[in-house]
PDB file of N, CA and C in Angstrom:
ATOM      1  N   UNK A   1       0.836  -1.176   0.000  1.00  0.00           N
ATOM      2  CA  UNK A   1       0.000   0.000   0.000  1.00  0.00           C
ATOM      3  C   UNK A   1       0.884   1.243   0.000  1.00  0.00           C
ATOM      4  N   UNK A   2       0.666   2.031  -1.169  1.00  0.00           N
ATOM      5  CA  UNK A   2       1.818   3.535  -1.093  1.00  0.00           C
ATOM      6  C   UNK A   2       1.015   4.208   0.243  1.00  0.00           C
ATOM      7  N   UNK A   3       1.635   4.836   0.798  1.00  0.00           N
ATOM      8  CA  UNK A   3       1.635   5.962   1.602  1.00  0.00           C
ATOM      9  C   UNK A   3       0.868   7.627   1.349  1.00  0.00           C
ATOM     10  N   UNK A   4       0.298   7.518   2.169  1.00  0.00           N
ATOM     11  CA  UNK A   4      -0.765   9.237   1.394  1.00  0.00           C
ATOM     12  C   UNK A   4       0.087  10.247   1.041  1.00  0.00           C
ATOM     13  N   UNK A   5       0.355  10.998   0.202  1.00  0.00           N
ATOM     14  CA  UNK A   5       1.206  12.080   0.550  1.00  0.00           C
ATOM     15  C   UNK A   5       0.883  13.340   1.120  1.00  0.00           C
ATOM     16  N   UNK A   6       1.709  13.972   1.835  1.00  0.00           N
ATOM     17  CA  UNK A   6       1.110  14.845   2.570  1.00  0.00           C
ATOM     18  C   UNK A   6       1.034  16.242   2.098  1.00  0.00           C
ATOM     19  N   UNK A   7      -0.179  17.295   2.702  1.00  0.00           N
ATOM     20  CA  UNK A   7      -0.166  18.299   1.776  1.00  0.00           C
ATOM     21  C   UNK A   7       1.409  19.226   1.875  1.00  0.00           C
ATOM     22  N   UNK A   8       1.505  20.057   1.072  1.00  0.00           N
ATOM     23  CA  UNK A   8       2.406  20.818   0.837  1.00  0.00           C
ATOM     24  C   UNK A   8       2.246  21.618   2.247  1.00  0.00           C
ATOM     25  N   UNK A   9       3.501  21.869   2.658  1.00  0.00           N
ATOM     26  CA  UNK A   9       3.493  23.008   4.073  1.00  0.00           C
ATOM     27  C   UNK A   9       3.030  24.609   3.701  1.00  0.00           C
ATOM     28  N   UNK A  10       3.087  25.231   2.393  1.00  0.00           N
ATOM     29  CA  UNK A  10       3.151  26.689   2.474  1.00  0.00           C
ATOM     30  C   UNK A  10       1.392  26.934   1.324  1.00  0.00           C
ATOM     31  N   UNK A  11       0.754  25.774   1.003  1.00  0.00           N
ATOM     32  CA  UNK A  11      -0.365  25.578   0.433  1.00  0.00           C
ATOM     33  C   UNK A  11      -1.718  24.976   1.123  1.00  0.00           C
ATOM     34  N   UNK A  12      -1.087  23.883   1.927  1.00  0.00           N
ATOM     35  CA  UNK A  12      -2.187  22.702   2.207  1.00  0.00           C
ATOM     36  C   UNK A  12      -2.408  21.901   1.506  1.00  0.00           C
ATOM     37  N   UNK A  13      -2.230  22.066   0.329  1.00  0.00           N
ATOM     38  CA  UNK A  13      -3.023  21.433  -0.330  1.00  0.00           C
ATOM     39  C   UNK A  13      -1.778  19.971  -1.090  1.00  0.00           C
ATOM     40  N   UNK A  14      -2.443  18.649  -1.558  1.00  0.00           N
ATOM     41  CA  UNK A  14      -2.143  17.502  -1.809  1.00  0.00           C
ATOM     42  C   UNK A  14      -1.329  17.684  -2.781  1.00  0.00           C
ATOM     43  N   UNK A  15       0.247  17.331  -2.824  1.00  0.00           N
ATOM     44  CA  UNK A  15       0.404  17.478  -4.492  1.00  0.00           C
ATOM     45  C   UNK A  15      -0.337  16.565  -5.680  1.00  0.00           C
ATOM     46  N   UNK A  16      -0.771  16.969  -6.466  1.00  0.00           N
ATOM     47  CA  UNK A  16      -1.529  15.825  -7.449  1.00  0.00           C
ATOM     48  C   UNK A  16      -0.141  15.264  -7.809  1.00  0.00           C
ATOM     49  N   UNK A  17      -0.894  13.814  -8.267  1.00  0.00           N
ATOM     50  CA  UNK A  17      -0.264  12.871  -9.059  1.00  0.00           C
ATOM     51  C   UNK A  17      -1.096  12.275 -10.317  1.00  0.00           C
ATOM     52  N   UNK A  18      -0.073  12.050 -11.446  1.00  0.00           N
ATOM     53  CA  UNK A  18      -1.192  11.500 -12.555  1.00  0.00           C
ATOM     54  C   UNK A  18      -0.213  11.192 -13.536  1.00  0.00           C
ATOM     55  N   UNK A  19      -0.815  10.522 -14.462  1.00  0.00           N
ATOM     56  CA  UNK A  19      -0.282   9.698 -15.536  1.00  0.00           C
ATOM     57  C   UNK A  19      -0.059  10.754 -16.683  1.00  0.00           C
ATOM     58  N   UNK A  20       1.127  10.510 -17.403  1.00  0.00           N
ATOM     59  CA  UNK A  20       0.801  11.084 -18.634  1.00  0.00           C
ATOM     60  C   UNK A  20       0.161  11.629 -19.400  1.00  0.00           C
ATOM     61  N   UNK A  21      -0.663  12.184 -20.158  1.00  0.00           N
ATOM     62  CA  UNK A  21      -1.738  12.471 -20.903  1.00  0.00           C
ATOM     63  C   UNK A  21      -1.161  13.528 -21.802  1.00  0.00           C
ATOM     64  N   UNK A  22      -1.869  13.377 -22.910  1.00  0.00           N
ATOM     65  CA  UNK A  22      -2.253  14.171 -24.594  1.00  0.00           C
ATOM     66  C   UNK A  22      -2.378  15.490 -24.477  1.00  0.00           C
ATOM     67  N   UNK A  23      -2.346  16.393 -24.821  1.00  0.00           N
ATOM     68  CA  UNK A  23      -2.488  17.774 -24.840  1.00  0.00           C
ATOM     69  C   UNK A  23      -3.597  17.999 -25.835  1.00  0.00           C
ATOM     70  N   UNK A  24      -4.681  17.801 -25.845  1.00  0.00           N
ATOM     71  CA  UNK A  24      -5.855  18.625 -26.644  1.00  0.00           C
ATOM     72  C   UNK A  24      -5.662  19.743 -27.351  1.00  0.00           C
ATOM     73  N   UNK A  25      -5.227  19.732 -29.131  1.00  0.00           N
ATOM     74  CA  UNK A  25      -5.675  21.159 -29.810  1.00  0.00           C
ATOM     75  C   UNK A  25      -5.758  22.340 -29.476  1.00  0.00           C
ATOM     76  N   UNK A  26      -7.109  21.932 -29.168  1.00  0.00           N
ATOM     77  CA  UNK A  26      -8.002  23.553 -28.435  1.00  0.00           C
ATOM     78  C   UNK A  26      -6.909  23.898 -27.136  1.00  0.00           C
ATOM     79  N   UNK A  27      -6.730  22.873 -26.017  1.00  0.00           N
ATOM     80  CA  UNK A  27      -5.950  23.262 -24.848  1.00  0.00           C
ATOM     81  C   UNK A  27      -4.599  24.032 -25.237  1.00  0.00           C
ATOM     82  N   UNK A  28      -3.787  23.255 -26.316  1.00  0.00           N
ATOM     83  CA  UNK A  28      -2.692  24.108 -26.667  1.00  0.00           C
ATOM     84  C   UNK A  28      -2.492  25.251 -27.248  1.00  0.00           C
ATOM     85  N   UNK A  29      -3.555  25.480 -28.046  1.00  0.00           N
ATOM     86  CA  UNK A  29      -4.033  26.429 -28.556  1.00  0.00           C
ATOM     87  C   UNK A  29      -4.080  27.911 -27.635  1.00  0.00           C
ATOM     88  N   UNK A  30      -5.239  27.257 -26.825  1.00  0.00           N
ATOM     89  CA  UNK A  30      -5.470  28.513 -25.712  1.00  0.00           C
ATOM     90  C   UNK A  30      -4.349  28.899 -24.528  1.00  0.00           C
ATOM     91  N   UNK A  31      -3.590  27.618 -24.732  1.00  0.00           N
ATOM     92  CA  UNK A  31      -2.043  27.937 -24.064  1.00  0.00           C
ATOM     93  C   UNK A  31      -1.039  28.804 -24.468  1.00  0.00           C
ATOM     94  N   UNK A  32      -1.080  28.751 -25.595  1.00  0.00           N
ATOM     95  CA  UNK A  32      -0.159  28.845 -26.457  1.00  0.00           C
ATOM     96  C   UNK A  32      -0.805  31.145 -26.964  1.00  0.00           C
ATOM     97  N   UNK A  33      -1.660  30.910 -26.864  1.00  0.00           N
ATOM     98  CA  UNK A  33      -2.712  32.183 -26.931  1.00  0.00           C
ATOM     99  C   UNK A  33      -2.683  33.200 -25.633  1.00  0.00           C
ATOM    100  N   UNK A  34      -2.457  31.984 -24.543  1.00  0.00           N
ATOM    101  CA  UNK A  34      -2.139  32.679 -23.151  1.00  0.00           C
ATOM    102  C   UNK A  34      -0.625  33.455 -23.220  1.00  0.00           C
ATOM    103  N   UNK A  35      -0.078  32.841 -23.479  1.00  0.00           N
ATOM    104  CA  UNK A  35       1.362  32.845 -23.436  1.00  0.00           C
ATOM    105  C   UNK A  35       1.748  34.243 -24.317  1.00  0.00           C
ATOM    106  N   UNK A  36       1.274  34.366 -25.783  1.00  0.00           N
ATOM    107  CA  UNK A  36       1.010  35.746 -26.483  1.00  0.00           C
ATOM    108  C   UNK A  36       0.746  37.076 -25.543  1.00  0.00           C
ATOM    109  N   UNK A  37      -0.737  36.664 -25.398  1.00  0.00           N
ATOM    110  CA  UNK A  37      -1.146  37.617 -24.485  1.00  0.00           C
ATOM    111  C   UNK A  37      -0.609  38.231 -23.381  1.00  0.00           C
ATOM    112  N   UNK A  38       0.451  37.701 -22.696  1.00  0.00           N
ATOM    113  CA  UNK A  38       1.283  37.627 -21.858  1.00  0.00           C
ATOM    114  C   UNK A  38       2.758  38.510 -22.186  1.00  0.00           C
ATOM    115  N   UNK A  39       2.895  38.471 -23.571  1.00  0.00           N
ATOM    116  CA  UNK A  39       3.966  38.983 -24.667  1.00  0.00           C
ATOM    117  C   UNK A  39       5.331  38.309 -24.271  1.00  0.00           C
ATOM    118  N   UNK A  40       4.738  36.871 -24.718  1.00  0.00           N
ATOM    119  CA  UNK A  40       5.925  35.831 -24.370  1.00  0.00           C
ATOM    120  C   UNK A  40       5.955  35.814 -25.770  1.00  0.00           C
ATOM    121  N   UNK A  41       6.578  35.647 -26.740  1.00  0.00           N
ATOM    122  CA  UNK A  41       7.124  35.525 -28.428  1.00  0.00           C
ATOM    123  C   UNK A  41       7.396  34.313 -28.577  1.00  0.00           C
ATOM    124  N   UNK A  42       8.202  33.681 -28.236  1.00  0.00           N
ATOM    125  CA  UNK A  42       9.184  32.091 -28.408  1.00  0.00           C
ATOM    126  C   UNK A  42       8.051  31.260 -28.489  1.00  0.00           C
ATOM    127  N   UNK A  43       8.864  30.495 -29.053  1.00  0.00           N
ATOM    128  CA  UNK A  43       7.921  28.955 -29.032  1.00  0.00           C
ATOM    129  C   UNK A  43       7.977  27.948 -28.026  1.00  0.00           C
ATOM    130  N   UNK A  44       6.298  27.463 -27.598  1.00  0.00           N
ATOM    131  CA  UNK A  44       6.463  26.687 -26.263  1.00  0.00           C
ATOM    132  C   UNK A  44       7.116  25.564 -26.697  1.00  0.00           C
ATOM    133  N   UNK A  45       8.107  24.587 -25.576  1.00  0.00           N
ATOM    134  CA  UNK A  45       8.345  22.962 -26.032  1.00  0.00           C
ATOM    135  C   UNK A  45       7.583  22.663 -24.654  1.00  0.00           C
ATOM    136  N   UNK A  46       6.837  21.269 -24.896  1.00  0.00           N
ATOM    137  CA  UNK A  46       6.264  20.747 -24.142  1.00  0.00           C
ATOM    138  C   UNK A  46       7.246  20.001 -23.535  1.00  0.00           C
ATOM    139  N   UNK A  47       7.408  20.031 -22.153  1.00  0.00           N
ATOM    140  CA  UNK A  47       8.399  19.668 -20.798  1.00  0.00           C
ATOM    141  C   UNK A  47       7.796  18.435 -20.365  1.00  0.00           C
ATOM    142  N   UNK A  48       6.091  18.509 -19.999  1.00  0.00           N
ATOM    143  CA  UNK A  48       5.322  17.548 -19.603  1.00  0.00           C
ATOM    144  C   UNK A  48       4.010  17.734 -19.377  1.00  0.00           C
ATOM    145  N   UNK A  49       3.227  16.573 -19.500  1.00  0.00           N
ATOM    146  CA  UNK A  49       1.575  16.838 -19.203  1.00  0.00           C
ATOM    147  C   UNK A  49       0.925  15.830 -18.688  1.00  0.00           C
ATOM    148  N   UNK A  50       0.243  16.141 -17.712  1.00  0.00           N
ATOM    149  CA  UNK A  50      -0.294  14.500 -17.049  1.00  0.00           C
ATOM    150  C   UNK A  50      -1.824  15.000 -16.601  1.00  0.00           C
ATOM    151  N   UNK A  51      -2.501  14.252 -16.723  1.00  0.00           N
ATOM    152  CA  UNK A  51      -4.178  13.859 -16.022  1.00  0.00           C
ATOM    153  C   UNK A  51      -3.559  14.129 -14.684  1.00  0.00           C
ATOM    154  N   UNK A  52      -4.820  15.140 -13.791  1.00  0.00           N
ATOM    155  CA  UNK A  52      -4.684  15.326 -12.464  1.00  0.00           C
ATOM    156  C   UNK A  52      -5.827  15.552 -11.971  1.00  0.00           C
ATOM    157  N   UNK A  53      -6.318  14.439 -10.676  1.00  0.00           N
ATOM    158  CA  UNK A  53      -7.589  15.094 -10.011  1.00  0.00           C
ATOM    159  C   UNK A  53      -7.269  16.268  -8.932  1.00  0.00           C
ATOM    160  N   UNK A  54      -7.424  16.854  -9.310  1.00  0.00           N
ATOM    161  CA  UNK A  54      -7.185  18.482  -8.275  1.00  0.00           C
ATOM    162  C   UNK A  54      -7.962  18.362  -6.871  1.00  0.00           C
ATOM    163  N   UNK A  55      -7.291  19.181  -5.792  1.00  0.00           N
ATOM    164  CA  UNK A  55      -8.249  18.579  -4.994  1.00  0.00           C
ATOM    165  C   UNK A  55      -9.686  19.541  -4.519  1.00  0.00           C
ATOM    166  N   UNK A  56      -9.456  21.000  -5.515  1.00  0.00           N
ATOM    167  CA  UNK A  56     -10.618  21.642  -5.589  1.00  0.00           C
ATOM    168  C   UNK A  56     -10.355  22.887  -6.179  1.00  0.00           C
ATOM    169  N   UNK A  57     -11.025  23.802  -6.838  1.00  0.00           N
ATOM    170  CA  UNK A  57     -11.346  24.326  -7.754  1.00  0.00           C
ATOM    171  C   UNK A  57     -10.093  25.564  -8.044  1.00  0.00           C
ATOM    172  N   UNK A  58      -9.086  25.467  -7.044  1.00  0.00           N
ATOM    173  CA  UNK A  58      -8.071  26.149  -7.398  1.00  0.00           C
ATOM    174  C   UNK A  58      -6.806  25.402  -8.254  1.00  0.00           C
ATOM    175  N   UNK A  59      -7.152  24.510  -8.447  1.00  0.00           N
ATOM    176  CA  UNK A  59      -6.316  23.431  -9.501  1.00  0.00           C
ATOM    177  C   UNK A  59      -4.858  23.373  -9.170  1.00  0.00           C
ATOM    178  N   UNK A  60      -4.863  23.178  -7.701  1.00  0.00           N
ATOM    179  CA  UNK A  60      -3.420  22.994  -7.390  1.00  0.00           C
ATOM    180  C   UNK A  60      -2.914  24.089  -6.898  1.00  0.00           C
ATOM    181  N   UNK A  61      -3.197  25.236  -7.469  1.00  0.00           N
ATOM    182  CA  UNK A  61      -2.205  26.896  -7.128  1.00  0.00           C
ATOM    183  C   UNK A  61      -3.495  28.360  -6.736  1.00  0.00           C
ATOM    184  N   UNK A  62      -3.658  27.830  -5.508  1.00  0.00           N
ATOM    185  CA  UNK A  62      -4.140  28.733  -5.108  1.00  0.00           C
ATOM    186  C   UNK A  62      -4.018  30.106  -4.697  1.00  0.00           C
ATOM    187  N   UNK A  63      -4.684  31.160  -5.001  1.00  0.00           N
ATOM    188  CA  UNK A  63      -4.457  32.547  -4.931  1.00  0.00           C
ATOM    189  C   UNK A  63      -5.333  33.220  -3.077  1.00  0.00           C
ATOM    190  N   UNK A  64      -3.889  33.622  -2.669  1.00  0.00           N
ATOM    191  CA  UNK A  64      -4.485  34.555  -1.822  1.00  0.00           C
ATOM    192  C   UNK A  64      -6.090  35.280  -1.726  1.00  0.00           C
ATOM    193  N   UNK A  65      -6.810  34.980  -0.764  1.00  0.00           N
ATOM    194  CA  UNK A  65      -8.309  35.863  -0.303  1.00  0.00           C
ATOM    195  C   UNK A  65      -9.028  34.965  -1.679  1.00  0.00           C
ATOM    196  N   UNK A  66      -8.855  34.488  -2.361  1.00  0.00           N
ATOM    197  CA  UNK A  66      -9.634  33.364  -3.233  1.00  0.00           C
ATOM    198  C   UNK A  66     -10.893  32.653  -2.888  1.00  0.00           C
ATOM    199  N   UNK A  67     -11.884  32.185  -3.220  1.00  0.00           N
ATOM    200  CA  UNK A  67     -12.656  31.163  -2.802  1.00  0.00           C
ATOM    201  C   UNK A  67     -12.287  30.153  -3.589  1.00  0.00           C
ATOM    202  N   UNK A  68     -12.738  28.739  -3.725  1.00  0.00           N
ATOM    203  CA  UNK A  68     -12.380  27.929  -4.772  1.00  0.00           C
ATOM    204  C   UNK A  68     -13.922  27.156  -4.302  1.00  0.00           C
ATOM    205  N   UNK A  69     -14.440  26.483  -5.590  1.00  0.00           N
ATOM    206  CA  UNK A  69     -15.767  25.439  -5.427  1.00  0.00           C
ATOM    207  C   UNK A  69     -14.067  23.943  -4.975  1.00  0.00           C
ATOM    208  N   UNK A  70     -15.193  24.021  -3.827  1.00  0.00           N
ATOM    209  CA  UNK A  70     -14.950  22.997  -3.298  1.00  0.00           C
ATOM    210  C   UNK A  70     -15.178  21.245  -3.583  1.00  0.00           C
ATOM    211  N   UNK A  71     -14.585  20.887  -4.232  1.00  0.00           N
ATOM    212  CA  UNK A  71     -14.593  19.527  -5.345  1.00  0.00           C
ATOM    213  C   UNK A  71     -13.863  18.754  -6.041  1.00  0.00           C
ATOM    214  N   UNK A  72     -13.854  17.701  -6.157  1.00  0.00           N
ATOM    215  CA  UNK A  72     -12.499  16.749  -6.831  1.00  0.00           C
ATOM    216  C   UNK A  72     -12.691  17.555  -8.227  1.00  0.00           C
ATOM    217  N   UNK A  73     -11.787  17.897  -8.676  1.00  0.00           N
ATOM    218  CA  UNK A  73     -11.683  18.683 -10.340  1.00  0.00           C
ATOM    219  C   UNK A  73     -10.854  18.335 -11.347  1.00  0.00           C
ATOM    220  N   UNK A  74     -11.068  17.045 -12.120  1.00  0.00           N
ATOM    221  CA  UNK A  74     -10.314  16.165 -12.706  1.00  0.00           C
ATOM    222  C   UNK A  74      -9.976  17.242 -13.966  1.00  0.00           C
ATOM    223  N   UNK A  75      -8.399  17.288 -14.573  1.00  0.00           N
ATOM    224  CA  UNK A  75      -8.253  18.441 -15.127  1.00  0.00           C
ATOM    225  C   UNK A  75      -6.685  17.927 -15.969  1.00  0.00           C
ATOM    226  N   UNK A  76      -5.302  19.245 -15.876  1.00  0.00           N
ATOM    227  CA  UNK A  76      -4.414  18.321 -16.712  1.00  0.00           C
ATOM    228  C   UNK A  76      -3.379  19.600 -16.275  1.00  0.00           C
ATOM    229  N   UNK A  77      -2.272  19.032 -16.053  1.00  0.00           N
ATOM    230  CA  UNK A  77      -1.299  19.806 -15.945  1.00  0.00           C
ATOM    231  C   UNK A  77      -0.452  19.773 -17.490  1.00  0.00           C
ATOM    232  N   UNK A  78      -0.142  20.834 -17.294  1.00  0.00           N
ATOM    233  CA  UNK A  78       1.033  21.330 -18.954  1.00  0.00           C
ATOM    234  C   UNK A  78       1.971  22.087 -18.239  1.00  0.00           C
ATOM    235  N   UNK A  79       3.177  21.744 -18.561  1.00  0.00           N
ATOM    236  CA  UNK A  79       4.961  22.693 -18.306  1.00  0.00           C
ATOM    237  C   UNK A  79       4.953  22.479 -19.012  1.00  0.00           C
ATOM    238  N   UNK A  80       5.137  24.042 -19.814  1.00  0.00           N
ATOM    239  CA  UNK A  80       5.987  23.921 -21.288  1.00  0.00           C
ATOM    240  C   UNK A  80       7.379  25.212 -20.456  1.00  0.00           C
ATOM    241  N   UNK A  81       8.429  25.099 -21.575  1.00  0.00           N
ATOM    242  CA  UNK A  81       9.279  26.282 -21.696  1.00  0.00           C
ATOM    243  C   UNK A  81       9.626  26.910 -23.004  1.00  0.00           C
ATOM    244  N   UNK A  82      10.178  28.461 -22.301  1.00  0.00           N
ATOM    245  CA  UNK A  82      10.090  29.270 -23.908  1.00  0.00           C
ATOM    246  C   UNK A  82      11.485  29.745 -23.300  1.00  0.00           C
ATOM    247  N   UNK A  83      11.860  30.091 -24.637  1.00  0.00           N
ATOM    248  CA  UNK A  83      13.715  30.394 -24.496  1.00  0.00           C
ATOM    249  C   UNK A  83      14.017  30.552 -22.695  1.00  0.00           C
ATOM    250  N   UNK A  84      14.289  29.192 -22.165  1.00  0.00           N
ATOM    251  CA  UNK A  84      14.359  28.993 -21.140  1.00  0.00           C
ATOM    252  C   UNK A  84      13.638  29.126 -19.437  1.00  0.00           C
ATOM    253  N   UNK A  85      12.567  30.006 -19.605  1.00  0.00           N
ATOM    254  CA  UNK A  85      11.318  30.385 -18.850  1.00  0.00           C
ATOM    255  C   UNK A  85      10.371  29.139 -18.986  1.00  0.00           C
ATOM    256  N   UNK A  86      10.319  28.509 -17.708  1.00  0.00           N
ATOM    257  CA  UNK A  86       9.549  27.837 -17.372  1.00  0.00           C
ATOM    258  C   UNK A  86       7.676  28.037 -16.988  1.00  0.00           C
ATOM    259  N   UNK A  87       7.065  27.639 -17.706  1.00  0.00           N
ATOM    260  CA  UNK A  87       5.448  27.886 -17.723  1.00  0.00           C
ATOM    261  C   UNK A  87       4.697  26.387 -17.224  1.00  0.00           C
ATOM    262  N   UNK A  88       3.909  26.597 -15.931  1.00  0.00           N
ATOM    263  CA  UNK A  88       3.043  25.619 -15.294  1.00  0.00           C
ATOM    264  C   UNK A  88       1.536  25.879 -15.697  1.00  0.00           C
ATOM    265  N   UNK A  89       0.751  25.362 -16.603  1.00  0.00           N
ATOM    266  CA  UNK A  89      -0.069  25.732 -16.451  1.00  0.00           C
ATOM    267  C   UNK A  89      -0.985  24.526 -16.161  1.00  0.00           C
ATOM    268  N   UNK A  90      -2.441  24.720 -15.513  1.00  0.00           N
ATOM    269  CA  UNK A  90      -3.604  24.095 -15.116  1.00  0.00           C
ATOM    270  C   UNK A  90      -4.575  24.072 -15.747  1.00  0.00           C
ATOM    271  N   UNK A  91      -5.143  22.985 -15.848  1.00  0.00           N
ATOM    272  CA  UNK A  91      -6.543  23.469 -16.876  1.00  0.00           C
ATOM    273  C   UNK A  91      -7.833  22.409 -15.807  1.00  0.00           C
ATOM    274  N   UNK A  92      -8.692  22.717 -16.026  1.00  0.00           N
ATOM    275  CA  UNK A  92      -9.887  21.813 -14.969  1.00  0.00           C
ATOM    276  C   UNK A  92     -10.837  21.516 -16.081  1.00  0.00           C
ATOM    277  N   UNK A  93     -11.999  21.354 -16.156  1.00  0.00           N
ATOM    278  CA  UNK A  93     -13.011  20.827 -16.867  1.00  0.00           C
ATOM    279  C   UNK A  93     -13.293  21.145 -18.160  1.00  0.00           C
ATOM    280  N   UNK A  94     -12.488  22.820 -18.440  1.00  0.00           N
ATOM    281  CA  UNK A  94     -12.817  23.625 -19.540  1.00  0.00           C
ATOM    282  C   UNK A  94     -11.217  23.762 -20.215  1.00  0.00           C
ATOM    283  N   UNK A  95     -10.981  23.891 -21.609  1.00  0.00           N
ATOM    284  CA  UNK A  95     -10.382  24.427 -22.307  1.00  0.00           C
ATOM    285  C   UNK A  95      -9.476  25.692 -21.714  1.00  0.00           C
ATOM    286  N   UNK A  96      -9.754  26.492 -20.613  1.00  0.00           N
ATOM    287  CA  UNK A  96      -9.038  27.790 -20.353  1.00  0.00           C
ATOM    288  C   UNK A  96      -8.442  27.379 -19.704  1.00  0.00           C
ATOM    289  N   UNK A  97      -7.215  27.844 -19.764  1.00  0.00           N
ATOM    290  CA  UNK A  97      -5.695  27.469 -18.785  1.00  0.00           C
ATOM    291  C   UNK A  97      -5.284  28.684 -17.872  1.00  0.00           C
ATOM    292  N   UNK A  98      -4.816  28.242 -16.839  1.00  0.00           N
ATOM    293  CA  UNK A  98      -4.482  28.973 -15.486  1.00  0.00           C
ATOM    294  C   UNK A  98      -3.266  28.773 -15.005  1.00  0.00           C
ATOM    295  N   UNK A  99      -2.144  30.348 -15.438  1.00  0.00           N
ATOM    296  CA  UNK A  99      -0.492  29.986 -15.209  1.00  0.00           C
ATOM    297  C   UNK A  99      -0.876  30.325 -13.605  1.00  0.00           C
ATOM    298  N   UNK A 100      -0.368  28.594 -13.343  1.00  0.00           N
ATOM    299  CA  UNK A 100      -0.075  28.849 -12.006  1.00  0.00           C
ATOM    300  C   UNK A 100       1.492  28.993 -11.507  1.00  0.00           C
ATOM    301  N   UNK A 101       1.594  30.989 -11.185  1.00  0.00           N
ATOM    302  CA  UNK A 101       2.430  31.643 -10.825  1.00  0.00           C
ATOM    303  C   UNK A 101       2.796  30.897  -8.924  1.00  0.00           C
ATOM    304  N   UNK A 102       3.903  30.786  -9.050  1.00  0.00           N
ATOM    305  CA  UNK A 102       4.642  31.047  -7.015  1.00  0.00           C
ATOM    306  C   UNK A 102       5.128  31.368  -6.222  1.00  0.00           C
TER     307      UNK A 102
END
């Protein structure tokens, strides 16, 4: 039997764990759109992406004075990097991605 892991000390919250997974079109797309908007130029390389049940509606990276819906939020982590700048982003049920900054 693995061992629970415990939440993070400066979050609370569980680190997710998850398998591999595909990057969806549309998801990279709107990543990749985020990242513009942002006036990042370079091109993302995908670092890694895995299926993650979140353990509620802040998808892992929660923001100060925040509320979050409180709920398992099965979703997908993406690290990409651009001329060496590392990008975490979150996505939950929908297509829109959330750089989770720390």
């Amino acid at each position: 039997m693995t061992e629970p892991t415990p939440p993070d000390p400066t979050t609370g919250q569980i680190a997710p764990s998850g398998e591999p997974a595909a990057v969806l079109p549309a998801r990279w797309d709107a990543l990749v759109a985020d990242l513009v908007a942002r006036g990042v130029a370079g091109r993302p390389l995908l670092v890694s992406a895995r299926a993650v049940t979140w353990n509620d509606g802040a998808l892992g990276c929660p923001e100060p004075g925040v509320s979050y819906l409180q709920a398992l939020i099965d979703g997908l982590q993406v690290v990409v990097t651009v001329d060496g700048t590392t990008y975490d982003y979150r996505f939950g049920t929908t297509d829109t991605p959330r750089l989770c900054i720390r």
